[in-house]
C-alpha atoms as a PDB file:
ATOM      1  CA  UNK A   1     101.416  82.759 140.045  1.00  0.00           C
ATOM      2  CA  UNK A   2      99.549  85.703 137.701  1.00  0.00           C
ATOM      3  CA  UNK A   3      99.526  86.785 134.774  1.00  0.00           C
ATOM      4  CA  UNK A   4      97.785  90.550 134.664  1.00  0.00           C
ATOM      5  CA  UNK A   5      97.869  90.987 131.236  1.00  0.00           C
ATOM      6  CA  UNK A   6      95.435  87.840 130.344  1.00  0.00           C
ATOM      7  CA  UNK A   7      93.883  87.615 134.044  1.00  0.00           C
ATOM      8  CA  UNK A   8      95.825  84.057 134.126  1.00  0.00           C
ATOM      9  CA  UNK A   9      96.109  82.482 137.497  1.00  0.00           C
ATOM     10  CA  UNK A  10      98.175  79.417 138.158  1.00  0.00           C
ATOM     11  CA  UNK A  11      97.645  76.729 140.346  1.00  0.00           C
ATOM     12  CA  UNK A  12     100.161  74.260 140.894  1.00  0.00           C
ATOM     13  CA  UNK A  13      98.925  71.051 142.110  1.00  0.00           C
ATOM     14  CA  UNK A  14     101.956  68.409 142.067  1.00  0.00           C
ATOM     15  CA  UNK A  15     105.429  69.591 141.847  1.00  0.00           C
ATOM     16  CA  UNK A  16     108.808  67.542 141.486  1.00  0.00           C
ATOM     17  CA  UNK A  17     111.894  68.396 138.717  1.00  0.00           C
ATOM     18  CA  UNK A  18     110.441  65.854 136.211  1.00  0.00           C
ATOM     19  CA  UNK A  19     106.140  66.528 136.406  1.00  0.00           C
ATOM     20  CA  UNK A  20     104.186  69.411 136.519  1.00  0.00           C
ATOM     21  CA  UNK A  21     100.722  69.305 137.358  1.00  0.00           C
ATOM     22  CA  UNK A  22      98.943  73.045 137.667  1.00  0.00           C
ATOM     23  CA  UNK A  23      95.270  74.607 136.791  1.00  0.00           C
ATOM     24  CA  UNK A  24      95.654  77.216 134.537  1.00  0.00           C
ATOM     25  CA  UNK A  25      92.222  79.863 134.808  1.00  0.00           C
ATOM     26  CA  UNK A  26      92.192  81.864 131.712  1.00  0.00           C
ATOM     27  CA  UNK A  27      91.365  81.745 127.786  1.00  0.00           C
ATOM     28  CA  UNK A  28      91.685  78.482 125.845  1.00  0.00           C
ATOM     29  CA  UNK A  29      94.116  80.905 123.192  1.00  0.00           C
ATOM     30  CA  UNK A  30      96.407  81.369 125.973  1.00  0.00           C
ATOM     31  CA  UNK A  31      96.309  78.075 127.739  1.00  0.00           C
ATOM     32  CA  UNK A  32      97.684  76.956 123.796  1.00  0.00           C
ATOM     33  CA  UNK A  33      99.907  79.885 123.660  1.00  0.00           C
ATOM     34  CA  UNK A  34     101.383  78.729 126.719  1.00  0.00           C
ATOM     35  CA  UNK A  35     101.553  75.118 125.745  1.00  0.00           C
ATOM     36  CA  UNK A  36     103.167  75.623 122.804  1.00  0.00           C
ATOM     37  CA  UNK A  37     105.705  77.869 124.441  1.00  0.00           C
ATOM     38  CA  UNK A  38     106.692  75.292 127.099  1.00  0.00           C
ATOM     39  CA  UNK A  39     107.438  72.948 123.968  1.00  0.00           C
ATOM     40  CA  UNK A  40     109.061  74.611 121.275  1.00  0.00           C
ATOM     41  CA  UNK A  41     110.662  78.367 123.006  1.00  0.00           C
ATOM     42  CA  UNK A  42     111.853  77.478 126.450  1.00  0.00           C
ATOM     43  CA  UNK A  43     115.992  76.755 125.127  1.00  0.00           C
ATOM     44  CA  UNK A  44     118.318  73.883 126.249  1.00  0.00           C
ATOM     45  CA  UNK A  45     121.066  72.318 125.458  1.00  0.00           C
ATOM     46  CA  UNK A  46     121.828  69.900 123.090  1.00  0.00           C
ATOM     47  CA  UNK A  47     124.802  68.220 120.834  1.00  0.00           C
ATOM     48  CA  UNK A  48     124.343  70.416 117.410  1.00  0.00           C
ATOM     49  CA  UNK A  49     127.433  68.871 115.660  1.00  0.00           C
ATOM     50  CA  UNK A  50     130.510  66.147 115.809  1.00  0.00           C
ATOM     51  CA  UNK A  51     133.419  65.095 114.470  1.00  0.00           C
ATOM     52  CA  UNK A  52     134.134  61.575 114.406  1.00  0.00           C
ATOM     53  CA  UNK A  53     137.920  61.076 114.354  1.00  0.00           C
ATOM     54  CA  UNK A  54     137.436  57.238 114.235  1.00  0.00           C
ATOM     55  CA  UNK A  55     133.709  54.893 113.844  1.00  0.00           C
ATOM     56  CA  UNK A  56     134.838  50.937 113.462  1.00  0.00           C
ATOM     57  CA  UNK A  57     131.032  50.257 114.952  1.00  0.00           C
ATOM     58  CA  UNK A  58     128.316  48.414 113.366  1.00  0.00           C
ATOM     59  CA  UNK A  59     126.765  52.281 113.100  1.00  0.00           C
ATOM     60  CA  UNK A  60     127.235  54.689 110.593  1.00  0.00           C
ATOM     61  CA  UNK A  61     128.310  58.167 111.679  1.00  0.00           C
ATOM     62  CA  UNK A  62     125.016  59.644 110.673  1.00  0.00           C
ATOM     63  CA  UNK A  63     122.891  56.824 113.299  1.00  0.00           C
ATOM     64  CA  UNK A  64     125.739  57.722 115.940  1.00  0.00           C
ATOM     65  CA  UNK A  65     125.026  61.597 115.520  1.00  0.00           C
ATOM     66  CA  UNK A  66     121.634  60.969 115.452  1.00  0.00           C
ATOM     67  CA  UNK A  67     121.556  59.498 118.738  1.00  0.00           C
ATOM     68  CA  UNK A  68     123.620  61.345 120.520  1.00  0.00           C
ATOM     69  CA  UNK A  69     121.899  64.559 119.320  1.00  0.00           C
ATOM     70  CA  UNK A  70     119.112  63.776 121.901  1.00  0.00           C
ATOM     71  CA  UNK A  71     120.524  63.022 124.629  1.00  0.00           C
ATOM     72  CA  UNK A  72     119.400  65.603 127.551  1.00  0.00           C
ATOM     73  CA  UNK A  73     121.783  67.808 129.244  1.00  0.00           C
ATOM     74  CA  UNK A  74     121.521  69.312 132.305  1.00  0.00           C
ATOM     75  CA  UNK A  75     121.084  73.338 131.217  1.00  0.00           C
ATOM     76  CA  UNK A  76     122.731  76.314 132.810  1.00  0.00           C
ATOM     77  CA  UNK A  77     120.457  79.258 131.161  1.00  0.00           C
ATOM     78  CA  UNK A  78     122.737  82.118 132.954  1.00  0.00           C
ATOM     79  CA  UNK A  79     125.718  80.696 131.728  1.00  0.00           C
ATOM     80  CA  UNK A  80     125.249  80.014 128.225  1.00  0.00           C
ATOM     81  CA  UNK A  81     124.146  82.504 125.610  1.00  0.00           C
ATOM     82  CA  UNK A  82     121.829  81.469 122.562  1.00  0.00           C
ATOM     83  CA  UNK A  83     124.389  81.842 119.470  1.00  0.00           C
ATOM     84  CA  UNK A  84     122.915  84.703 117.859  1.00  0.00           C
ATOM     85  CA  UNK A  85     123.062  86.323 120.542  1.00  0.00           C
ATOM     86  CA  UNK A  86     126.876  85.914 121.815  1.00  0.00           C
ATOM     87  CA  UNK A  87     129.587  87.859 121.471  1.00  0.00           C
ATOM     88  CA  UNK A  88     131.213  85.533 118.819  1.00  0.00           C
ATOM     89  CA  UNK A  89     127.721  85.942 116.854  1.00  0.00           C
ATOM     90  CA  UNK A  90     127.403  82.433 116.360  1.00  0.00           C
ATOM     91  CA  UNK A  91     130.992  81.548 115.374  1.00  0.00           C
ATOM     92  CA  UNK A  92     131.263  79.588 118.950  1.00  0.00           C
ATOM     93  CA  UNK A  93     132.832  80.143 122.531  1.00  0.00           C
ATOM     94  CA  UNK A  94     132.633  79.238 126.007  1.00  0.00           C
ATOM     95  CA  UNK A  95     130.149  81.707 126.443  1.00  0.00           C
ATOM     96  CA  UNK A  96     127.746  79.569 124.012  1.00  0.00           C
ATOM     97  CA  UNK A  97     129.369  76.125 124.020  1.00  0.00           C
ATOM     98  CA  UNK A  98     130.325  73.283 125.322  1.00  0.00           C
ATOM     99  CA  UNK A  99     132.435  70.193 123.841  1.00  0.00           C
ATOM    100  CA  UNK A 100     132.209  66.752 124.998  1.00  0.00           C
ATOM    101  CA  UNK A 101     135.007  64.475 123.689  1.00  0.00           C
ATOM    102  CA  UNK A 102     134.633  60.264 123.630  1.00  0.00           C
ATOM    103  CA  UNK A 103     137.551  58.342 123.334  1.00  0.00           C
ATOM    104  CA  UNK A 104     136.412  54.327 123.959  1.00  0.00           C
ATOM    105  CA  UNK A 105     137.824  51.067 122.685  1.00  0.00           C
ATOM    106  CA  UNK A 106     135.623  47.550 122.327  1.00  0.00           C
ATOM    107  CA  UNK A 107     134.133  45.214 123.713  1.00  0.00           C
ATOM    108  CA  UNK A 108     131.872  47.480 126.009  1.00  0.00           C
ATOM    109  CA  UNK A 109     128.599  49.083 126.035  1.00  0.00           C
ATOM    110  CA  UNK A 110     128.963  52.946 125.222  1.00  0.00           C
ATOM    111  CA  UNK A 111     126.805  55.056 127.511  1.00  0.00           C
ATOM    112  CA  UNK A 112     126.401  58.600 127.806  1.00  0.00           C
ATOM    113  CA  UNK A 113     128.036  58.863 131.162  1.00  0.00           C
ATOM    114  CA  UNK A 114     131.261  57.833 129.154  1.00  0.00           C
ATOM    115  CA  UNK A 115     131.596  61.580 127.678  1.00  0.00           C
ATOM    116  CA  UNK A 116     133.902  64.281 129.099  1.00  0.00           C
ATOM    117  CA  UNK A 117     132.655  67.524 128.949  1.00  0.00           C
ATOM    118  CA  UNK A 118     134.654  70.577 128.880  1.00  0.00           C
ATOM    119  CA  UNK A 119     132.416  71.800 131.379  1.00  0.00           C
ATOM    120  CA  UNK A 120     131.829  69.800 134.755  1.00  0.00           C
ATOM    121  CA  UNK A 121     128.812  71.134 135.146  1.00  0.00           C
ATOM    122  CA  UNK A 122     127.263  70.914 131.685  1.00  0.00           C
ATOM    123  CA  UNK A 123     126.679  66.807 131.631  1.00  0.00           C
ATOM    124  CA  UNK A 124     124.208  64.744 130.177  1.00  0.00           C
ATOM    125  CA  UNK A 125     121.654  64.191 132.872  1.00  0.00           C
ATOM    126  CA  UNK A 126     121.072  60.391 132.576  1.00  0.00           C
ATOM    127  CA  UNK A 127     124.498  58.858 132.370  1.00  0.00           C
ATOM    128  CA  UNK A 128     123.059  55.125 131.575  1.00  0.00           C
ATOM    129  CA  UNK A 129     122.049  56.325 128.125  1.00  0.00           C
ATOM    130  CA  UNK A 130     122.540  53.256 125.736  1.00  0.00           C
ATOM    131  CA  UNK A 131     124.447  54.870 122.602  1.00  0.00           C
ATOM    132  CA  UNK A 132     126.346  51.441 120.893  1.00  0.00           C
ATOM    133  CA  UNK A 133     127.894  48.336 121.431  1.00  0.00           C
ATOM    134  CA  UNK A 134     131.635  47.930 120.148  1.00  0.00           C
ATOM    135  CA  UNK A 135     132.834  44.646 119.649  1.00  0.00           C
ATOM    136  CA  UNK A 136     136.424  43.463 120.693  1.00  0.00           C
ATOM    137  CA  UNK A 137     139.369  46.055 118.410  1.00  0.00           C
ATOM    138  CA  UNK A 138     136.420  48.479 117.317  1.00  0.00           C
ATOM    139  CA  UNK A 139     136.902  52.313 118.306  1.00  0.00           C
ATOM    140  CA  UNK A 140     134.663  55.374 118.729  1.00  0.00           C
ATOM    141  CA  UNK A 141     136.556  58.995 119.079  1.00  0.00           C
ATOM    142  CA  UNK A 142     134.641  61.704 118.781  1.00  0.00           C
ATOM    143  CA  UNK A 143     134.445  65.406 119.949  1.00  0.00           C
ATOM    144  CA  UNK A 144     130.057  66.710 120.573  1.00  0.00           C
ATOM    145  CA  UNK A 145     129.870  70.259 120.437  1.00  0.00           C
ATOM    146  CA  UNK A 146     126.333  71.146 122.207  1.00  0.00           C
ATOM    147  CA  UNK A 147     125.011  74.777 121.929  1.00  0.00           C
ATOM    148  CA  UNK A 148     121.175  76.439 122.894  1.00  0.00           C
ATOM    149  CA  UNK A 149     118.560  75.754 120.861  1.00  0.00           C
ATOM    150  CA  UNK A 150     114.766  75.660 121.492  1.00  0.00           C
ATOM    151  CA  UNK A 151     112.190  73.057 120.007  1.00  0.00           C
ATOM    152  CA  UNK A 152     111.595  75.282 116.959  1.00  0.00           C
ATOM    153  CA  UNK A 153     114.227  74.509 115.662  1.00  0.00           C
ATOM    154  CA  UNK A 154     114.547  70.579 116.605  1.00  0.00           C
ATOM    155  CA  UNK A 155     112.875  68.501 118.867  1.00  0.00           C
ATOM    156  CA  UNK A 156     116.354  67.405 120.349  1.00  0.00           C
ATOM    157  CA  UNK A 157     116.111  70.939 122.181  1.00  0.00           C
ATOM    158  CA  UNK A 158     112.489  70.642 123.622  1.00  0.00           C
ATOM    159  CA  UNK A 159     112.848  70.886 127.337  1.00  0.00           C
ATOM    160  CA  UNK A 160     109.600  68.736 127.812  1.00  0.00           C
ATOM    161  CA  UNK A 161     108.766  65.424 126.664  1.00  0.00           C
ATOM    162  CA  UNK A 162     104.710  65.652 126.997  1.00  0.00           C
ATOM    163  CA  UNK A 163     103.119  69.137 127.927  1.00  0.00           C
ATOM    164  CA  UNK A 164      98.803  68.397 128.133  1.00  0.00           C
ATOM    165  CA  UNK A 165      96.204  70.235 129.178  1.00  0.00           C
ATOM    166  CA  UNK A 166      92.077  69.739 129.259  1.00  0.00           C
ATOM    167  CA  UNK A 167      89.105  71.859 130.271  1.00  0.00           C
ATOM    168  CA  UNK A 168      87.914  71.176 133.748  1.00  0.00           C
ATOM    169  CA  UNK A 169      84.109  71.840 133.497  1.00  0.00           C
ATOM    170  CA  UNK A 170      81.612  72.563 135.869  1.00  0.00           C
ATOM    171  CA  UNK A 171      79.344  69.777 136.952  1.00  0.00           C
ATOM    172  CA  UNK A 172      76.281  71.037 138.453  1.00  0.00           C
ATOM    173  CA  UNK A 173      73.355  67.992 139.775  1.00  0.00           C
ATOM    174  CA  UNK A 174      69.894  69.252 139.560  1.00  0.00           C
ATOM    175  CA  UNK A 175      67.261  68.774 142.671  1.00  0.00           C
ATOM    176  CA  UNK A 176      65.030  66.738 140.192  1.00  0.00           C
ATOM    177  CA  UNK A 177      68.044  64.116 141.004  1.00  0.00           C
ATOM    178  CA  UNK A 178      66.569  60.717 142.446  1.00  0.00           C
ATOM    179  CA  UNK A 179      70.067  59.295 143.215  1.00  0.00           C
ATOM    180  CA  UNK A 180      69.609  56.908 141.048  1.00  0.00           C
ATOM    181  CA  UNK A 181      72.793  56.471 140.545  1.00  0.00           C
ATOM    182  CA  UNK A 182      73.103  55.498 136.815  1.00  0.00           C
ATOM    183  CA  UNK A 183      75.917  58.190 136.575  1.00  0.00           C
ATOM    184  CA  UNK A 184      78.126  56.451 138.760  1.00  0.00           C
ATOM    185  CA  UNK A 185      78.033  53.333 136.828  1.00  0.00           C
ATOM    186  CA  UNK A 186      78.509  55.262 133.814  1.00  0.00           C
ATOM    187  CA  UNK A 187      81.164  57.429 134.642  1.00  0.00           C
ATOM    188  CA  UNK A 188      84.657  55.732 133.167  1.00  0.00           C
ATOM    189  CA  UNK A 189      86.539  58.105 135.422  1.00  0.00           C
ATOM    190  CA  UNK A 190      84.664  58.068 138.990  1.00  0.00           C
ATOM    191  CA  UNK A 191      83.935  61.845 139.093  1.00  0.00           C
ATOM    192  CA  UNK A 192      81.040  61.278 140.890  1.00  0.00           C
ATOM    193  CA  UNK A 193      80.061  59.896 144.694  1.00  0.00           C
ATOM    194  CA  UNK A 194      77.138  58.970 146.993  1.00  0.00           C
ATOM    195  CA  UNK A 195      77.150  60.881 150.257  1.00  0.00           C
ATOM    196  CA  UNK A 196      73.959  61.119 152.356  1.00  0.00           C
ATOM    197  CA  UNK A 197      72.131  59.180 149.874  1.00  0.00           C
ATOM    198  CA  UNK A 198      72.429  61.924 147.363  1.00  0.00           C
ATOM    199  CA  UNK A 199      74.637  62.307 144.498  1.00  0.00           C
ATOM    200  CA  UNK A 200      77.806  64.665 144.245  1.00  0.00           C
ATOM    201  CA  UNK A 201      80.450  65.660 142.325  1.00  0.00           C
ATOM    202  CA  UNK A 202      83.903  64.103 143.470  1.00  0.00           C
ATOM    203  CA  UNK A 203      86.712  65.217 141.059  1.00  0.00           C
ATOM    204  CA  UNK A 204      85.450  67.620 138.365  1.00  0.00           C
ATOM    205  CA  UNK A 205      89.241  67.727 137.246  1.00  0.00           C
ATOM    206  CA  UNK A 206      88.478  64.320 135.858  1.00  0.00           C
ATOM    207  CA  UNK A 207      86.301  64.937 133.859  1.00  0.00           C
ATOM    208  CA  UNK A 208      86.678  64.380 130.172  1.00  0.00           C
ATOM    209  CA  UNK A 209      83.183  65.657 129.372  1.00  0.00           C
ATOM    210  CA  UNK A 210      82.111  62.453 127.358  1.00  0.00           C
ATOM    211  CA  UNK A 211      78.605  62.931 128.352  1.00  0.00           C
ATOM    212  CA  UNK A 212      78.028  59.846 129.241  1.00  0.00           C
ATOM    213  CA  UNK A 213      75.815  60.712 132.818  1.00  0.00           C
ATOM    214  CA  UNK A 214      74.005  63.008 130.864  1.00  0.00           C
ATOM    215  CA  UNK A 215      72.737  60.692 128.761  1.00  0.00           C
ATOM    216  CA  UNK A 216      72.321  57.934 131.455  1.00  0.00           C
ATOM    217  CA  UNK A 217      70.516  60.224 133.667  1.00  0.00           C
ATOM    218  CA  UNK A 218      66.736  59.891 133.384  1.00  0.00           C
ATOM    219  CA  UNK A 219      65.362  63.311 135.015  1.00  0.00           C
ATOM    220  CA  UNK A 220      67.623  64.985 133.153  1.00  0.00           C
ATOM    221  CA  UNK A 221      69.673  66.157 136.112  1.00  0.00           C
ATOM    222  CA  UNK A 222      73.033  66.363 135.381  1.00  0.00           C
ATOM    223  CA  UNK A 223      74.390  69.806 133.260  1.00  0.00           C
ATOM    224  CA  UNK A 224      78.285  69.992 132.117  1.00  0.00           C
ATOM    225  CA  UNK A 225      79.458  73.328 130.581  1.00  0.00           C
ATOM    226  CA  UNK A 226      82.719  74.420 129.602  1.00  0.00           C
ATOM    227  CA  UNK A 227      84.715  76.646 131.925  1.00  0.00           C
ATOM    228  CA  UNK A 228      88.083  78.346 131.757  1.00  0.00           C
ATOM    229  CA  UNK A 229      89.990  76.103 133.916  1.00  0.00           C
ATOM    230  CA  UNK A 230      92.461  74.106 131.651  1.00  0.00           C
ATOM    231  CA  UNK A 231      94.307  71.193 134.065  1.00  0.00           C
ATOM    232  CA  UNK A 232      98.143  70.774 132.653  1.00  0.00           C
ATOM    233  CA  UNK A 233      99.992  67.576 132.993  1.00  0.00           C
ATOM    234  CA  UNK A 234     104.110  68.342 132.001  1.00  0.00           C
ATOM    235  CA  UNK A 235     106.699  65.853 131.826  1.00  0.00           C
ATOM    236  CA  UNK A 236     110.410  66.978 131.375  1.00  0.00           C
ATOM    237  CA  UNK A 237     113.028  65.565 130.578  1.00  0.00           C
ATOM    238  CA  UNK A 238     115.713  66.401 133.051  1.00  0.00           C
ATOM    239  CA  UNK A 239     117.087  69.600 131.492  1.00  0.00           C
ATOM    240  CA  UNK A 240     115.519  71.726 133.244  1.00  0.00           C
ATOM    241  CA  UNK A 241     113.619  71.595 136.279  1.00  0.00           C
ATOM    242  CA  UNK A 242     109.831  71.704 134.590  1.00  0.00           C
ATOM    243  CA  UNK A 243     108.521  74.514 136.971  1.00  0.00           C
ATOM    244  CA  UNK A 244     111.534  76.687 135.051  1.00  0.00           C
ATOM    245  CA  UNK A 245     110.329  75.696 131.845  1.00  0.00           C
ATOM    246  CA  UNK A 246     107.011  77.426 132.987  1.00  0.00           C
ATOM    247  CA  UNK A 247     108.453  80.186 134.007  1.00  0.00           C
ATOM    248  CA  UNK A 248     110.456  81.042 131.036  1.00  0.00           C
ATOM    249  CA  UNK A 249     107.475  80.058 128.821  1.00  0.00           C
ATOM    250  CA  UNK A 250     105.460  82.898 130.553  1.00  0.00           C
ATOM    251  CA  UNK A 251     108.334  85.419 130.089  1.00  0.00           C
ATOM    252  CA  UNK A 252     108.741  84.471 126.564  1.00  0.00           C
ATOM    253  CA  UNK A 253     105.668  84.905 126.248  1.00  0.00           C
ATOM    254  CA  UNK A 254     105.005  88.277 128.169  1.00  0.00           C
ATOM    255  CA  UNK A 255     108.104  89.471 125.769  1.00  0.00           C
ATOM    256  CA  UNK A 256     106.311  89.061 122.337  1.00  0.00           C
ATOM    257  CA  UNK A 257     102.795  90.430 123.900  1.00  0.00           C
ATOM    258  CA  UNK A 258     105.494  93.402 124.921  1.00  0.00           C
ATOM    259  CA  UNK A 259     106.751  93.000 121.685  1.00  0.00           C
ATOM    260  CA  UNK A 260     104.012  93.337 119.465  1.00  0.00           C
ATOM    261  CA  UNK A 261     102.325  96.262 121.674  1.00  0.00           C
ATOM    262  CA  UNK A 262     105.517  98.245 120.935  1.00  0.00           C
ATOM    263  CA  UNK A 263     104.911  97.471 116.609  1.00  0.00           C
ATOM    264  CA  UNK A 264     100.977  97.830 116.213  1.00  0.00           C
ATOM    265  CA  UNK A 265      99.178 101.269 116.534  1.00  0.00           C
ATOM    266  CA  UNK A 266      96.096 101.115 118.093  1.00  0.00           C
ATOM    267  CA  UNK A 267      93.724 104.208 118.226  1.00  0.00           C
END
């Protein structure tokens, strides 16, 4: 994956719908650009409003909304249209919304698998999502209308739960090494080996440059310098698949370079 407007190149290292791992070679105000894209551009869905029709819980209607507001739901991004940018400009359709009504009498456990959505496709994606506990004659009815926002707005719409990244440096050993091997013992994250009877580098990626060989290591050996290899770590949170949420965080971002190329002159 490449970016030819910053000379980015992606490397994905560990892949499933829920983690992310990739090296990203390129500058450190990118690799932020990026990272802040993935959290707070890339839209979902989420519940934006209710009406409660009847609360006898032990919760108040504002908890209730509260927690049902960020609860994940499984996002259709060519379905639904961002409200501002629908048809009904905002004033709410099918085209930019879905409705999920709750109708439950105590005692039980209300989960989030217990809403019916309008859409049978647009669900919540865990559906063992703790929301209250009615006791015996209490009722919940509600109607959850959820709509696309991105993290900008509210964290309920941030498709990621953790998005990380650190500079992988470059580890170069010196011939004045002696093997010692006082930055092994040192080393809190095991980045380095013995092979042959000489020192080497295991897993640079490790690295969290706290300089601790350097300063165990007598002959002065062991150099660690900055590079422009960032490693990411992602966690989603079900939404979307997390390698999507990279995606549309690099075409976001590609738009507003686009964007802003089109507004300033340069001579």
């Amino acid at each position: 994956m490449e970016n030819n407007g910053d000379n980015a190149k992606i490397k994905i290292l560990e892949e499933n719908d829920l983690k992310l791992k990739f090296i990203l070679t390129s500058s450190a105000a990118f690799a932020n650009s990026l990272r802040r894209a993935m959290k707070s551009l890339v839209p979902t869905m989420a519940v934006d409003y209710i009406d409660f029709y009847m609360n006898t819980s032990y919760l108040y209607d504002e908890i209730l909304a509260h927690r049902i507001g960020l609860i994940p739901i499984k996002t259709d991004l060519e379905k639904f249209n961002m409200p501002d940018k629908c048809v009904c400009e905002g004033e709410g359709c099918p085209n930019c919304q879905v409705s999920f009504r709750l109708n439950i009498e105590g005692a039980k456990v209300v989960y989030s698998g217990d809403f019916v959505s309008d859409d049978p496709e647009t669900l919540p994606v865990y559906d063992n999502i703790p929301i209250v506990e009615l006791d015996v004659g209490q009722q919940l009815m509600l109607e959850a209308v959820a709509r696309l926002g991105t993290g900008k707005e509210h964290v309920k719409w941030q498709p990621v739960s953790s998005c990380t990244y650190r500079i992988i440096p470059e580890i170069t050993i010196d011939e004045k090494c002696n093997s010692c091997r006082d930055c092994i013992e040192v080393c809190p994250r095991n980045v380095f080996e013995i092979e042959d009877d000489k020192i080497s580098v295991k897993k640079p990626e490790d690295c969290s440059m706290c300089m601790e060989c350097v300063e165990a290591c007598e002959e002065s050996a062991i150099d660690i310098e900055e590079t422009n290899n960032y490693l990411f770590n992602v966690e989603g949170i079900g939404a979307l698949p997390v390698k999507r949420v990279l995606v549309e965080a690099l075409k976001i971002l590609k738009s507003k370079a686009e964007e802003l190329t089109g507004i300033v002159e340069i001579d």
